[in-house]
C-alpha atoms as a PDB file:
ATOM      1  CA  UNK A   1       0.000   0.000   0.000  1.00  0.00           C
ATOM      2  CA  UNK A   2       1.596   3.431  -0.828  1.00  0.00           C
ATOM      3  CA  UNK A   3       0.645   6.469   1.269  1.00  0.00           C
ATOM      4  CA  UNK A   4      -0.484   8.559  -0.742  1.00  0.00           C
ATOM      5  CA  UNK A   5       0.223  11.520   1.619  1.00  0.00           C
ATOM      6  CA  UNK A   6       3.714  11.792   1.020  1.00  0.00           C
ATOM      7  CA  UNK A   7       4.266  10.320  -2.090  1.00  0.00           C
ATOM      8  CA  UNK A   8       7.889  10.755  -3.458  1.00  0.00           C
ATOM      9  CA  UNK A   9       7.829  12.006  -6.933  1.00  0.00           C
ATOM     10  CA  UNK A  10      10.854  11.278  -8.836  1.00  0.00           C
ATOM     11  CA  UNK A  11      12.488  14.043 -10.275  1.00  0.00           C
ATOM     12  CA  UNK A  12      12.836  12.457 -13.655  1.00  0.00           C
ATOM     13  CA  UNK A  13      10.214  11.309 -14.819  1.00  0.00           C
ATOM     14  CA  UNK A  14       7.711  12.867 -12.587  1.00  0.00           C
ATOM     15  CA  UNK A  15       6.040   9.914 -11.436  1.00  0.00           C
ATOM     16  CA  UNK A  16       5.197   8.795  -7.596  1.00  0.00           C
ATOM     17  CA  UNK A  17       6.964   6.384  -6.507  1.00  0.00           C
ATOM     18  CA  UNK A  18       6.215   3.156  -4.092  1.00  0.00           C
ATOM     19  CA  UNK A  19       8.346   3.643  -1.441  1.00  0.00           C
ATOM     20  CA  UNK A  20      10.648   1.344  -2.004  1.00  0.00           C
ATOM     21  CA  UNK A  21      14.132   1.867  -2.489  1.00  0.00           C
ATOM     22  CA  UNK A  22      17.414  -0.587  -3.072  1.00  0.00           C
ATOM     23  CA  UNK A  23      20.924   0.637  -3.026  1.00  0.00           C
ATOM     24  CA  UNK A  24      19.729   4.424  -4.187  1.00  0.00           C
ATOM     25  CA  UNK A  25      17.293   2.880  -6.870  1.00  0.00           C
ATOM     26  CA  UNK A  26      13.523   3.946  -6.051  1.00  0.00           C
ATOM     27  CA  UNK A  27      10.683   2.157  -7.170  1.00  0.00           C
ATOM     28  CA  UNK A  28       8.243   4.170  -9.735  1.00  0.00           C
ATOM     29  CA  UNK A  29       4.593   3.202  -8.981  1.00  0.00           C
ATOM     30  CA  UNK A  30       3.343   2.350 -12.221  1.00  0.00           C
ATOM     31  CA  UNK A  31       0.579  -0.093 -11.758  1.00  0.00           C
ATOM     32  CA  UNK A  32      -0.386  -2.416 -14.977  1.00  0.00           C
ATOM     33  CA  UNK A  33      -3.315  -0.888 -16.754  1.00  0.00           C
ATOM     34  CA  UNK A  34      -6.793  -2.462 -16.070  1.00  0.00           C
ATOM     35  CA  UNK A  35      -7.193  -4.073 -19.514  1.00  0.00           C
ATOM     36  CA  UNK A  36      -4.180  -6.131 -18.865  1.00  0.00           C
ATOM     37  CA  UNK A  37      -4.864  -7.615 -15.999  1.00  0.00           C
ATOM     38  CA  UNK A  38      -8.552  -8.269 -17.171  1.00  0.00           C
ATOM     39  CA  UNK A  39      -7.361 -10.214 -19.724  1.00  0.00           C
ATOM     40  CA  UNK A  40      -4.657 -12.072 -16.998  1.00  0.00           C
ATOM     41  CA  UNK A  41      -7.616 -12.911 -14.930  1.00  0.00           C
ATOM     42  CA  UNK A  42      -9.683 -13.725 -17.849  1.00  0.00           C
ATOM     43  CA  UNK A  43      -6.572 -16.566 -18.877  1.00  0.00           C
ATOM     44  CA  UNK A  44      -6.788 -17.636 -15.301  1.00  0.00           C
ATOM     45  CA  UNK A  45     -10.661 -18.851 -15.304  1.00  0.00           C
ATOM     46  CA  UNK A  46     -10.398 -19.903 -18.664  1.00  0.00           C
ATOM     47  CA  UNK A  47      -7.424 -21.836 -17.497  1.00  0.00           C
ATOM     48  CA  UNK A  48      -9.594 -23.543 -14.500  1.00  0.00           C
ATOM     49  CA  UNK A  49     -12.097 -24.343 -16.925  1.00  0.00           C
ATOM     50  CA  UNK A  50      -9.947 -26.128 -19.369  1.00  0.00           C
ATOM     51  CA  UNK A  51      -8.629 -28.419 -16.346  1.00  0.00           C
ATOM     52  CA  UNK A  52     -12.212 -29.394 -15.941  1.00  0.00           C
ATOM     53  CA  UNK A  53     -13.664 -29.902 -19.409  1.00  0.00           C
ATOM     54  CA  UNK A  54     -10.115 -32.184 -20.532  1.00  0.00           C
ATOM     55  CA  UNK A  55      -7.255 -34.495 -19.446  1.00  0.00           C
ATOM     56  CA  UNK A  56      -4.845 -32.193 -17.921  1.00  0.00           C
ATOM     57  CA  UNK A  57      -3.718 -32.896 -14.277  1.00  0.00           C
ATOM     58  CA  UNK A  58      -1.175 -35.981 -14.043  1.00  0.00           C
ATOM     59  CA  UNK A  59      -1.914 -38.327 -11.286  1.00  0.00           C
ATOM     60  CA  UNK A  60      -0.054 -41.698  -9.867  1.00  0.00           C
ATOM     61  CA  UNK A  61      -2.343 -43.893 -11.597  1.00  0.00           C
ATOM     62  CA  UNK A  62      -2.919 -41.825 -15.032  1.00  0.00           C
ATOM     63  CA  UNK A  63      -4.222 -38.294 -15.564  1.00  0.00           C
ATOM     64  CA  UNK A  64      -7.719 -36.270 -15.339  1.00  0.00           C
ATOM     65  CA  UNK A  65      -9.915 -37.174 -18.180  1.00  0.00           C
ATOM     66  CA  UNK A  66     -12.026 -33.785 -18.303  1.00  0.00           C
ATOM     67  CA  UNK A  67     -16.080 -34.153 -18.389  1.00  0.00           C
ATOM     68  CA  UNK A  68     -16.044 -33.825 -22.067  1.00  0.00           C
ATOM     69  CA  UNK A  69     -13.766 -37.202 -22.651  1.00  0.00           C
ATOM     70  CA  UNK A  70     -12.044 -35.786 -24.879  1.00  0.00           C
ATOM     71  CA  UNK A  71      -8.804 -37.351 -25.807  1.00  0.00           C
ATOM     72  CA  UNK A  72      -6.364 -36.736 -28.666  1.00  0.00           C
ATOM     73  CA  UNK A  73      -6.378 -40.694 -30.213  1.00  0.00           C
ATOM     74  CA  UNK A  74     -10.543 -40.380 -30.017  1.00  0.00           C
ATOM     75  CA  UNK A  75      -9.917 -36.664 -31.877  1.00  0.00           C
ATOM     76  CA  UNK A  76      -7.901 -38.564 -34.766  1.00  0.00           C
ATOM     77  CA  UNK A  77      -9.821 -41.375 -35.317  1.00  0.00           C
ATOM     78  CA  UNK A  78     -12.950 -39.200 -35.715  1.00  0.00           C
ATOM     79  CA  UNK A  79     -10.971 -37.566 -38.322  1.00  0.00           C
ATOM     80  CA  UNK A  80      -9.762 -40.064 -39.884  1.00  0.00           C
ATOM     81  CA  UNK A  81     -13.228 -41.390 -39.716  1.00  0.00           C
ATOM     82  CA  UNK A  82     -15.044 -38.518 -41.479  1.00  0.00           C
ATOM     83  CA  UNK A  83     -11.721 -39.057 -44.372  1.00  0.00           C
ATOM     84  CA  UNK A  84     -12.793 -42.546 -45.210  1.00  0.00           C
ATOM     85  CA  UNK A  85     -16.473 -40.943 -45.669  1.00  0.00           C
ATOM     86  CA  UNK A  86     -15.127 -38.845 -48.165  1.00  0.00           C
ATOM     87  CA  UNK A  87     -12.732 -40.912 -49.612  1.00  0.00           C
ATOM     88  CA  UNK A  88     -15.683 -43.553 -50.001  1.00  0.00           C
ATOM     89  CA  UNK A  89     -16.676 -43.370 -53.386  1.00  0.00           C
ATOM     90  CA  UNK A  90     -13.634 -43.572 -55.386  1.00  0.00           C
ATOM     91  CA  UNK A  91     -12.301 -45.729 -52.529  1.00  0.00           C
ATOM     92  CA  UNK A  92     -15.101 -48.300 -53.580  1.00  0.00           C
ATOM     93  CA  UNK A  93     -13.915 -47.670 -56.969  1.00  0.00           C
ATOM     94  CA  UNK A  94     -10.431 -48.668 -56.438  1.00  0.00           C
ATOM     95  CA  UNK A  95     -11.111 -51.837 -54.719  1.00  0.00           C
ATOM     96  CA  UNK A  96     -13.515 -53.013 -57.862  1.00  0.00           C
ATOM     97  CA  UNK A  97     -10.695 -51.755 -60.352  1.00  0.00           C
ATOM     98  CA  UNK A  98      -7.506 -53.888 -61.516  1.00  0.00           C
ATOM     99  CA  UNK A  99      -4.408 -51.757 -61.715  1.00  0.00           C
ATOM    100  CA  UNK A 100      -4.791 -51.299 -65.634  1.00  0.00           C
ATOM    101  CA  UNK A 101      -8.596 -50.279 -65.109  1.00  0.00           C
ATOM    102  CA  UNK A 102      -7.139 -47.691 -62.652  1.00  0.00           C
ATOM    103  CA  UNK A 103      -4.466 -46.433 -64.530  1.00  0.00           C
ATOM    104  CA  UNK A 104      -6.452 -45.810 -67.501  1.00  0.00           C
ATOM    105  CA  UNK A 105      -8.907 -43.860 -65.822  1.00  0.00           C
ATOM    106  CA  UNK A 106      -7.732 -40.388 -65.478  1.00  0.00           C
ATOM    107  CA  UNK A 107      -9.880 -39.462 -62.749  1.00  0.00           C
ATOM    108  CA  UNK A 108      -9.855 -42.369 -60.930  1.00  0.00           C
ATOM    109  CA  UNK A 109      -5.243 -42.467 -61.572  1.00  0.00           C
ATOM    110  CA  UNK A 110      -5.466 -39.270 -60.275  1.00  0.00           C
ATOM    111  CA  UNK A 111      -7.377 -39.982 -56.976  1.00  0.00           C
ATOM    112  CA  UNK A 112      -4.998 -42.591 -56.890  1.00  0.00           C
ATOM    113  CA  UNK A 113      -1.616 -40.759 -57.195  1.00  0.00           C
ATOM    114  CA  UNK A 114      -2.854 -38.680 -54.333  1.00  0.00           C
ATOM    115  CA  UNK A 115      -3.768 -41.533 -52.096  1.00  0.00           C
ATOM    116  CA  UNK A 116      -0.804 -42.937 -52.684  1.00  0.00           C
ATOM    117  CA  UNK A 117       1.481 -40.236 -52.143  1.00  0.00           C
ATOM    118  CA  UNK A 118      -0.133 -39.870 -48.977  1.00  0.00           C
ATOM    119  CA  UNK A 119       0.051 -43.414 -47.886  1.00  0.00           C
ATOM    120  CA  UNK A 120       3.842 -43.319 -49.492  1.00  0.00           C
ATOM    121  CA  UNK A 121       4.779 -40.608 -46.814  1.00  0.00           C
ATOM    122  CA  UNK A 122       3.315 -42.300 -43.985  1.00  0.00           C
ATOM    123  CA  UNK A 123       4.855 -45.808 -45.086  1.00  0.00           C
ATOM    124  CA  UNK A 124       7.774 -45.591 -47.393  1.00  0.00           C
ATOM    125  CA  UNK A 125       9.281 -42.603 -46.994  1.00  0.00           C
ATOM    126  CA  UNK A 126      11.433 -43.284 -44.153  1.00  0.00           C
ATOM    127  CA  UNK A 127      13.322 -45.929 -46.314  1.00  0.00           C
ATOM    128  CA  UNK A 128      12.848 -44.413 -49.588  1.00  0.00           C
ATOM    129  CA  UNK A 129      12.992 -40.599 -49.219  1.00  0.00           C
ATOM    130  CA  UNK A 130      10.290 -38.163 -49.079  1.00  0.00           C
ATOM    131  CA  UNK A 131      10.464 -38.237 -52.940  1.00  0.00           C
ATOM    132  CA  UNK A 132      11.332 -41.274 -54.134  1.00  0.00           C
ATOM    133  CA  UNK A 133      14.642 -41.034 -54.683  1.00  0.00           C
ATOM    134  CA  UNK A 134      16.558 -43.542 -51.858  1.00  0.00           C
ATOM    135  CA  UNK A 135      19.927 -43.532 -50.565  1.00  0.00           C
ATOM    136  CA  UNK A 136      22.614 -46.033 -49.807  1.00  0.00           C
ATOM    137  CA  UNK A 137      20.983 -49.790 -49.747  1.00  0.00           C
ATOM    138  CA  UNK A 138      17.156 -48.098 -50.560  1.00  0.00           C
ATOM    139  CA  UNK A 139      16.175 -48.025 -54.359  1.00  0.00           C
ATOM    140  CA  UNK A 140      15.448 -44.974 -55.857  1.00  0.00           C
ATOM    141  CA  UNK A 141      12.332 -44.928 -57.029  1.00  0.00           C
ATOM    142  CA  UNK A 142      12.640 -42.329 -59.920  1.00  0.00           C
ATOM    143  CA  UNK A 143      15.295 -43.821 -61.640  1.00  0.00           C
ATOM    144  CA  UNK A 144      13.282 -46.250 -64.051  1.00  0.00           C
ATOM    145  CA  UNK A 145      15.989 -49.553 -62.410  1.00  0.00           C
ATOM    146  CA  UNK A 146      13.590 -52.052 -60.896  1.00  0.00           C
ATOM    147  CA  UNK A 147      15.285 -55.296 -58.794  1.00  0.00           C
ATOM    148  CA  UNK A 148      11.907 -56.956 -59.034  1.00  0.00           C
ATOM    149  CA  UNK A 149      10.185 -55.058 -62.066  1.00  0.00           C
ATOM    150  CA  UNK A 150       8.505 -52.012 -62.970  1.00  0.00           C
ATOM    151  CA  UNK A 151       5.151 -53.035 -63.978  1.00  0.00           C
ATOM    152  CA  UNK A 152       1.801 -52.080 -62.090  1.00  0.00           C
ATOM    153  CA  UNK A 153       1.478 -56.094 -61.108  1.00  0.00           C
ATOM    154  CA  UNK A 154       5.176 -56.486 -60.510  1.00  0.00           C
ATOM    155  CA  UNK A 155       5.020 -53.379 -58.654  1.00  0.00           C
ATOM    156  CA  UNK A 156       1.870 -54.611 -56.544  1.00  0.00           C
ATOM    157  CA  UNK A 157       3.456 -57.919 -55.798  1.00  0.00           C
ATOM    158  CA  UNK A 158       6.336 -56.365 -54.133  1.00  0.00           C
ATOM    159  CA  UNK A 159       4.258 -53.936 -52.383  1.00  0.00           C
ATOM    160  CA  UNK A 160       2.226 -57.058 -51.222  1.00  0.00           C
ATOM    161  CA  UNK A 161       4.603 -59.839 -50.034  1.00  0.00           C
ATOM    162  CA  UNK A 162       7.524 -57.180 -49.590  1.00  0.00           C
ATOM    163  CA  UNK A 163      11.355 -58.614 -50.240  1.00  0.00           C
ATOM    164  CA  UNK A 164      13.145 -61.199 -47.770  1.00  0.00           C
ATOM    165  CA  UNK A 165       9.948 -60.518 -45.504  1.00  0.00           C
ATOM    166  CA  UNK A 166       9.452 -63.753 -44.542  1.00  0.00           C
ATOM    167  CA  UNK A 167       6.286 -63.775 -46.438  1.00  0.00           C
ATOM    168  CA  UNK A 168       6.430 -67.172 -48.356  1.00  0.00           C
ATOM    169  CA  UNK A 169       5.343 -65.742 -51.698  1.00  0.00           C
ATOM    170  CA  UNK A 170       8.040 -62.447 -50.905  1.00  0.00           C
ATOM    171  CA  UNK A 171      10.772 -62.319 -53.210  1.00  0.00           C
ATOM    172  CA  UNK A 172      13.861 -64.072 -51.381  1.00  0.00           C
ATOM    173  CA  UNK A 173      16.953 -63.695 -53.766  1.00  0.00           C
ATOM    174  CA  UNK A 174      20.095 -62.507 -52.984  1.00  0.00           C
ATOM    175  CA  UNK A 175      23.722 -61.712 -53.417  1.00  0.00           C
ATOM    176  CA  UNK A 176      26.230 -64.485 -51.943  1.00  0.00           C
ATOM    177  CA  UNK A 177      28.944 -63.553 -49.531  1.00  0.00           C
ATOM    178  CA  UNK A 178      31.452 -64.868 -51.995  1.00  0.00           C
ATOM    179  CA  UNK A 179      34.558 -63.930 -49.895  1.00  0.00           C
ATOM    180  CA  UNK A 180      33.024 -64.265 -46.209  1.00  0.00           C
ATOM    181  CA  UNK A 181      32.125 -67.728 -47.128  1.00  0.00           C
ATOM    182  CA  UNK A 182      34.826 -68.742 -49.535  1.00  0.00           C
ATOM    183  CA  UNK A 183      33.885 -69.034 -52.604  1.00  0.00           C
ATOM    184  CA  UNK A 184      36.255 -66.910 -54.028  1.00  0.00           C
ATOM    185  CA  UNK A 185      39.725 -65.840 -53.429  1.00  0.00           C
ATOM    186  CA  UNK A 186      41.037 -62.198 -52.441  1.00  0.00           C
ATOM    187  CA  UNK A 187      42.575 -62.602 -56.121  1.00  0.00           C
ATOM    188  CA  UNK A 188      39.551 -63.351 -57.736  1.00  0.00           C
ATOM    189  CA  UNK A 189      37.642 -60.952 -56.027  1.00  0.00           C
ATOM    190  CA  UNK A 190      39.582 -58.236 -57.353  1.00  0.00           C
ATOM    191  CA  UNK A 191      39.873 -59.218 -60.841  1.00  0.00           C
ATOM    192  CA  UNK A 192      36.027 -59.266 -60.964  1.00  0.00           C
ATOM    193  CA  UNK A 193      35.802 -55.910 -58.873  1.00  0.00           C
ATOM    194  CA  UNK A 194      37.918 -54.505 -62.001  1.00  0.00           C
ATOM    195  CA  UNK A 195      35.705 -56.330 -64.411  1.00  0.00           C
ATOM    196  CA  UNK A 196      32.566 -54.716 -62.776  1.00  0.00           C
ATOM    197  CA  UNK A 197      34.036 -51.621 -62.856  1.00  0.00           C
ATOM    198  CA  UNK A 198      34.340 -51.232 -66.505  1.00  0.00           C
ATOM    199  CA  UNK A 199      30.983 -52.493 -67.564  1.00  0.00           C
ATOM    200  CA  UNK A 200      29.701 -48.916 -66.365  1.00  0.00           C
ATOM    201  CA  UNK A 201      33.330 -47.344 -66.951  1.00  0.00           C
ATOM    202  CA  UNK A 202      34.790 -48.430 -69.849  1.00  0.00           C
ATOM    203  CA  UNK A 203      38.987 -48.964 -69.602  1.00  0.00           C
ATOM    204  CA  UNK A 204      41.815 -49.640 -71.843  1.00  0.00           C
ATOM    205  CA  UNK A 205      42.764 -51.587 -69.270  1.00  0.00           C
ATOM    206  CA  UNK A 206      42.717 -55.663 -69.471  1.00  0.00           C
ATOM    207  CA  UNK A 207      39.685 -57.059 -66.882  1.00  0.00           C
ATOM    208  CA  UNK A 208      39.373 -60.539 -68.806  1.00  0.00           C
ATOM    209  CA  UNK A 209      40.205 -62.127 -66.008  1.00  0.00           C
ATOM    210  CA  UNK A 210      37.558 -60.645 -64.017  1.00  0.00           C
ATOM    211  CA  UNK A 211      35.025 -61.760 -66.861  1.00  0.00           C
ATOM    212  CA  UNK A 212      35.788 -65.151 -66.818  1.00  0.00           C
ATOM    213  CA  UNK A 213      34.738 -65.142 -62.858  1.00  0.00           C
ATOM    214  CA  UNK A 214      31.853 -63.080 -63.991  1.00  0.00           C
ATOM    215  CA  UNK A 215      30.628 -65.770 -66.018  1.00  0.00           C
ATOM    216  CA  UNK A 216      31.500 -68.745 -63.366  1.00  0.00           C
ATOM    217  CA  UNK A 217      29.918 -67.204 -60.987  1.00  0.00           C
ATOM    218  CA  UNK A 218      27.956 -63.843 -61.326  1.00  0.00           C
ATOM    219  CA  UNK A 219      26.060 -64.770 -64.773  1.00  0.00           C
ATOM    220  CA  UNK A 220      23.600 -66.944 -63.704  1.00  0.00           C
ATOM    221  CA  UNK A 221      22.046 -64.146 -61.646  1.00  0.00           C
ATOM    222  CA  UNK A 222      23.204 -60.773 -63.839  1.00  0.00           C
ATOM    223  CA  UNK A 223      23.151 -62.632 -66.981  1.00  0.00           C
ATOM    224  CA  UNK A 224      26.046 -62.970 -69.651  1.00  0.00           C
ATOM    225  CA  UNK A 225      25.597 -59.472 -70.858  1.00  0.00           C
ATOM    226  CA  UNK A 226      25.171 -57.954 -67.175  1.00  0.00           C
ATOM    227  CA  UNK A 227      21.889 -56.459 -67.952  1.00  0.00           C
ATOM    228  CA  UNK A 228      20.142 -58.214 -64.589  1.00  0.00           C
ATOM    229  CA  UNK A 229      17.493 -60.470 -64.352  1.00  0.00           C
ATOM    230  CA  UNK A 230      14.239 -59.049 -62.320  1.00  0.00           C
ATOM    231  CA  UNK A 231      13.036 -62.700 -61.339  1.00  0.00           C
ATOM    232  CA  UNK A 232      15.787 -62.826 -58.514  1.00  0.00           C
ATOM    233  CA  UNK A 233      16.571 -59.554 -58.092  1.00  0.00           C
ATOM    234  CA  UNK A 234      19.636 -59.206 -59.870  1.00  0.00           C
ATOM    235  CA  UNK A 235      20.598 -55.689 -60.924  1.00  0.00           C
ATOM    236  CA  UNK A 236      21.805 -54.371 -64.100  1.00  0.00           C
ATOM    237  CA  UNK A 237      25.661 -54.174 -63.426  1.00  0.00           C
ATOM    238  CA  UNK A 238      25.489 -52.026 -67.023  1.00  0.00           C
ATOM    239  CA  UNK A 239      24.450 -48.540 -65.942  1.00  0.00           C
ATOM    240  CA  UNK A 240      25.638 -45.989 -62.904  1.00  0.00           C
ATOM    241  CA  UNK A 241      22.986 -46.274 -60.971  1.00  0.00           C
ATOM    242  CA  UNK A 242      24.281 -48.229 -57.240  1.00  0.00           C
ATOM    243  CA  UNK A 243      22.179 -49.613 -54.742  1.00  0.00           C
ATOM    244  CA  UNK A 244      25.228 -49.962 -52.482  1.00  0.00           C
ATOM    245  CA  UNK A 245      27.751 -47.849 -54.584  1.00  0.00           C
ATOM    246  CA  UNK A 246      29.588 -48.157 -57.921  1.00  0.00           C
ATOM    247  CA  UNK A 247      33.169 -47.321 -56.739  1.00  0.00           C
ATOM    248  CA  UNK A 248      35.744 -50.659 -56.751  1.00  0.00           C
ATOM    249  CA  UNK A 249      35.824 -50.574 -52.570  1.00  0.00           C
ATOM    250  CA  UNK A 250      32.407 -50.468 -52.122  1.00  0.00           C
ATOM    251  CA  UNK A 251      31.913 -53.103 -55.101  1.00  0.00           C
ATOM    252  CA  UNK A 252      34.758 -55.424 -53.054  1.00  0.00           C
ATOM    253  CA  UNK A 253      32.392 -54.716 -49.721  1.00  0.00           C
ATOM    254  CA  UNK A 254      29.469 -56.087 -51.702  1.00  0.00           C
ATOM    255  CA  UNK A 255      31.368 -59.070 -53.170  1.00  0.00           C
ATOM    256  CA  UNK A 256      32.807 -59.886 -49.782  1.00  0.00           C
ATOM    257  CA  UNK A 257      30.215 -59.939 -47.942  1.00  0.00           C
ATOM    258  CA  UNK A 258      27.298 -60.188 -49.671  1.00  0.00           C
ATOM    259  CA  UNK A 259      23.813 -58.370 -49.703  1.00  0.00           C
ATOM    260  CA  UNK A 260      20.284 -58.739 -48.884  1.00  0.00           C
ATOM    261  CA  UNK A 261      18.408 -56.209 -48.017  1.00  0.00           C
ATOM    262  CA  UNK A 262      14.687 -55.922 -46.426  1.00  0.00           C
ATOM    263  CA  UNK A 263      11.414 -55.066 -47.797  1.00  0.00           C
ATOM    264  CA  UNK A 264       8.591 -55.195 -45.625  1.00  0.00           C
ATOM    265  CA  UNK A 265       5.581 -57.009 -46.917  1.00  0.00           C
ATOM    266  CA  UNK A 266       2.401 -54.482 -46.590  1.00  0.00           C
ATOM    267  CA  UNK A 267      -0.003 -57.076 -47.232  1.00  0.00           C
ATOM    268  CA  UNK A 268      -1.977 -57.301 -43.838  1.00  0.00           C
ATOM    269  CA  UNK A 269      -0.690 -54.192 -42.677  1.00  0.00           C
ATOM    270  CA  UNK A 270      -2.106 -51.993 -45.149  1.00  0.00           C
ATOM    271  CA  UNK A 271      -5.996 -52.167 -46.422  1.00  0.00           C
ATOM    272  CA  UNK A 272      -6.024 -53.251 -50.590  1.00  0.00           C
ATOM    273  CA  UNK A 273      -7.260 -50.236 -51.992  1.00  0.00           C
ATOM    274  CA  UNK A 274      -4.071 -48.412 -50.231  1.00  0.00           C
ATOM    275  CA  UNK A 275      -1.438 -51.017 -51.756  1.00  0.00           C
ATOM    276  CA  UNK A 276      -3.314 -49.899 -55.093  1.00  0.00           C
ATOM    277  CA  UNK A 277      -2.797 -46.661 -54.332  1.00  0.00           C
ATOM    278  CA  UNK A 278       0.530 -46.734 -53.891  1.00  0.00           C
ATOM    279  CA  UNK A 279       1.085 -48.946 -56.560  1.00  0.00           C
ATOM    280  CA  UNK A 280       0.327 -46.297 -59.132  1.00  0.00           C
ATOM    281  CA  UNK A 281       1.921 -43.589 -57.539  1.00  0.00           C
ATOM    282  CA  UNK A 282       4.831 -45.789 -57.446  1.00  0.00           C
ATOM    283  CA  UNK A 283       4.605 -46.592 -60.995  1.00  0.00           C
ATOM    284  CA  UNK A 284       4.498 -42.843 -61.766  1.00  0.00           C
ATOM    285  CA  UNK A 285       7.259 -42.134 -60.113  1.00  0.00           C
ATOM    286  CA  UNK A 286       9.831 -43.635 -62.398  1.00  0.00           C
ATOM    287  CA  UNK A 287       8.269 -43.782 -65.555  1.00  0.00           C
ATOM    288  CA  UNK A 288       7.294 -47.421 -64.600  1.00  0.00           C
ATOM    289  CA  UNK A 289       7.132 -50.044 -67.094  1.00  0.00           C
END
């Protein structure tokens, strides 16, 4: 409380001040105006009220659930609720389409391509990139280089039993540890490294060697010419594009030790119509085949 009967002025700025003063400094009485602290007191109640109406107070066992039952999972799966009304049409239209039927419908491929590119964030992206394009041991998905094939059922099928997955009708081939388990020497291994090298890089230098262990023992997957063969995986060894890297060391890792990596199988954890989806957005992506 100040007393108002001898109020200090200060000299400065003219204003009363509280009567308080530290080490020389004197305290101006300059109370907040009226609208402020309305509005403080206004936050306040509003602040008691939102403790009642939702969850807010933590307790030992769990937390406050508000009179309203509100809760943030129930506010989502509304939502998401009131998206599969909307989506319902041309959802129903997707799951009574084949792939070709979809992607000859423009309206329809276009739903599509947005459905997927949704579900493809949520799902793939974390592997794959936001857009597609992969990174070290993740395909790119732009690229127009399929392991397993770029067509919309090709496509679908490894959307569906995924890749090593354990899923019995999953792809399952892979590239053999050739110098972890033996099958070739440190010699041999290099000579083919070389060999590999120039089918992307072309060299004046002599890699026959390495092509004869090419055909002994890479062919049969790769093929004679190198190109790849989609039915076990096998990429084309012909262009630049490197799932694990195109450089001699990291093509010496590979034949060393071998590769295999994991794609999930979304069958069972995605609905049909969304493996559709995605399946066309895929497709798009890379100028699928």
């Amino acid at each position: 409380m100040v007393d108002n009967t001898h109020q200090d002025i200060d000299a400065a700025t003219g204003t009363a001040t509280t009567g308080h003063e530290w080490d020389g400094i004197k305290e101006l009485n300059t109370p907040l105006p009226k609208w402020w602290l309305y509005i403080l007191y206004a936050t306040i109640i509003w602040a008691f009220g939102y403790w009642i109406l939702y969850p807010a107070i933590p307790l030992p066992g769990g937390h406050t659930s508000g009179v309203l039952g509100w809760t943030s999972r129930g506010a989502v799966q509304a939502d998401l609720a009131d998206l599969r009304i909307q989506r319902g049409a041309m959802v129903d239209q997707l799951s009574r389409s084949t792939l070709q039927q979809i992607s000859a419908d423009p309206k329809l491929a276009e739903f599509a391509r947005a459905y997927g590119r949704s579900a493809f964030g949520n799902n793939c992206a974390p592997c794959h990139g936001s857009g597609g394009q992969g990174s070290k041991g993740y395909p790119n998905l732009n690229a127009d280089r399929w392991l397993w094939g770029g067509t919309l059922d090709q496509i679908h099928t490894t959307l569906v039993h995924g890749a090593r997955s354990g899923d019995p009708d999953g792809h399952e081939g892979n590239m053999p540890a050739f110098g972890k388990d033996g099958l070739l020497t440190k010699e041999q291994i290099d000579a083919v490294a070389n060999y590999v090298v120039s089918l992307s890089n072309p060299t004046t230098a002599d890699v026959s060697a390495g092509k004869l262990v090419f055909g002994e023992n890479c062919a049969p997957c790769h093929g004679e010419n190198a190109k790849g063969n989609v039915d076990v995986g096998a990429p084309n060894l012909t262009t630049k594009i490197w799932l694990y890297g195109g450089d001699k060391a990291s093509i010496v890792e590979t034949l060393v030790n071998g590769r295999g990596g994991h794609m999930p199988a979304w069958k069972g954890r995605l609905d049909p119509e969304t493996i559709k989806a995605l399946t066309v957005y895929v497709h798009s992506l890379g100028g699928g085949q």
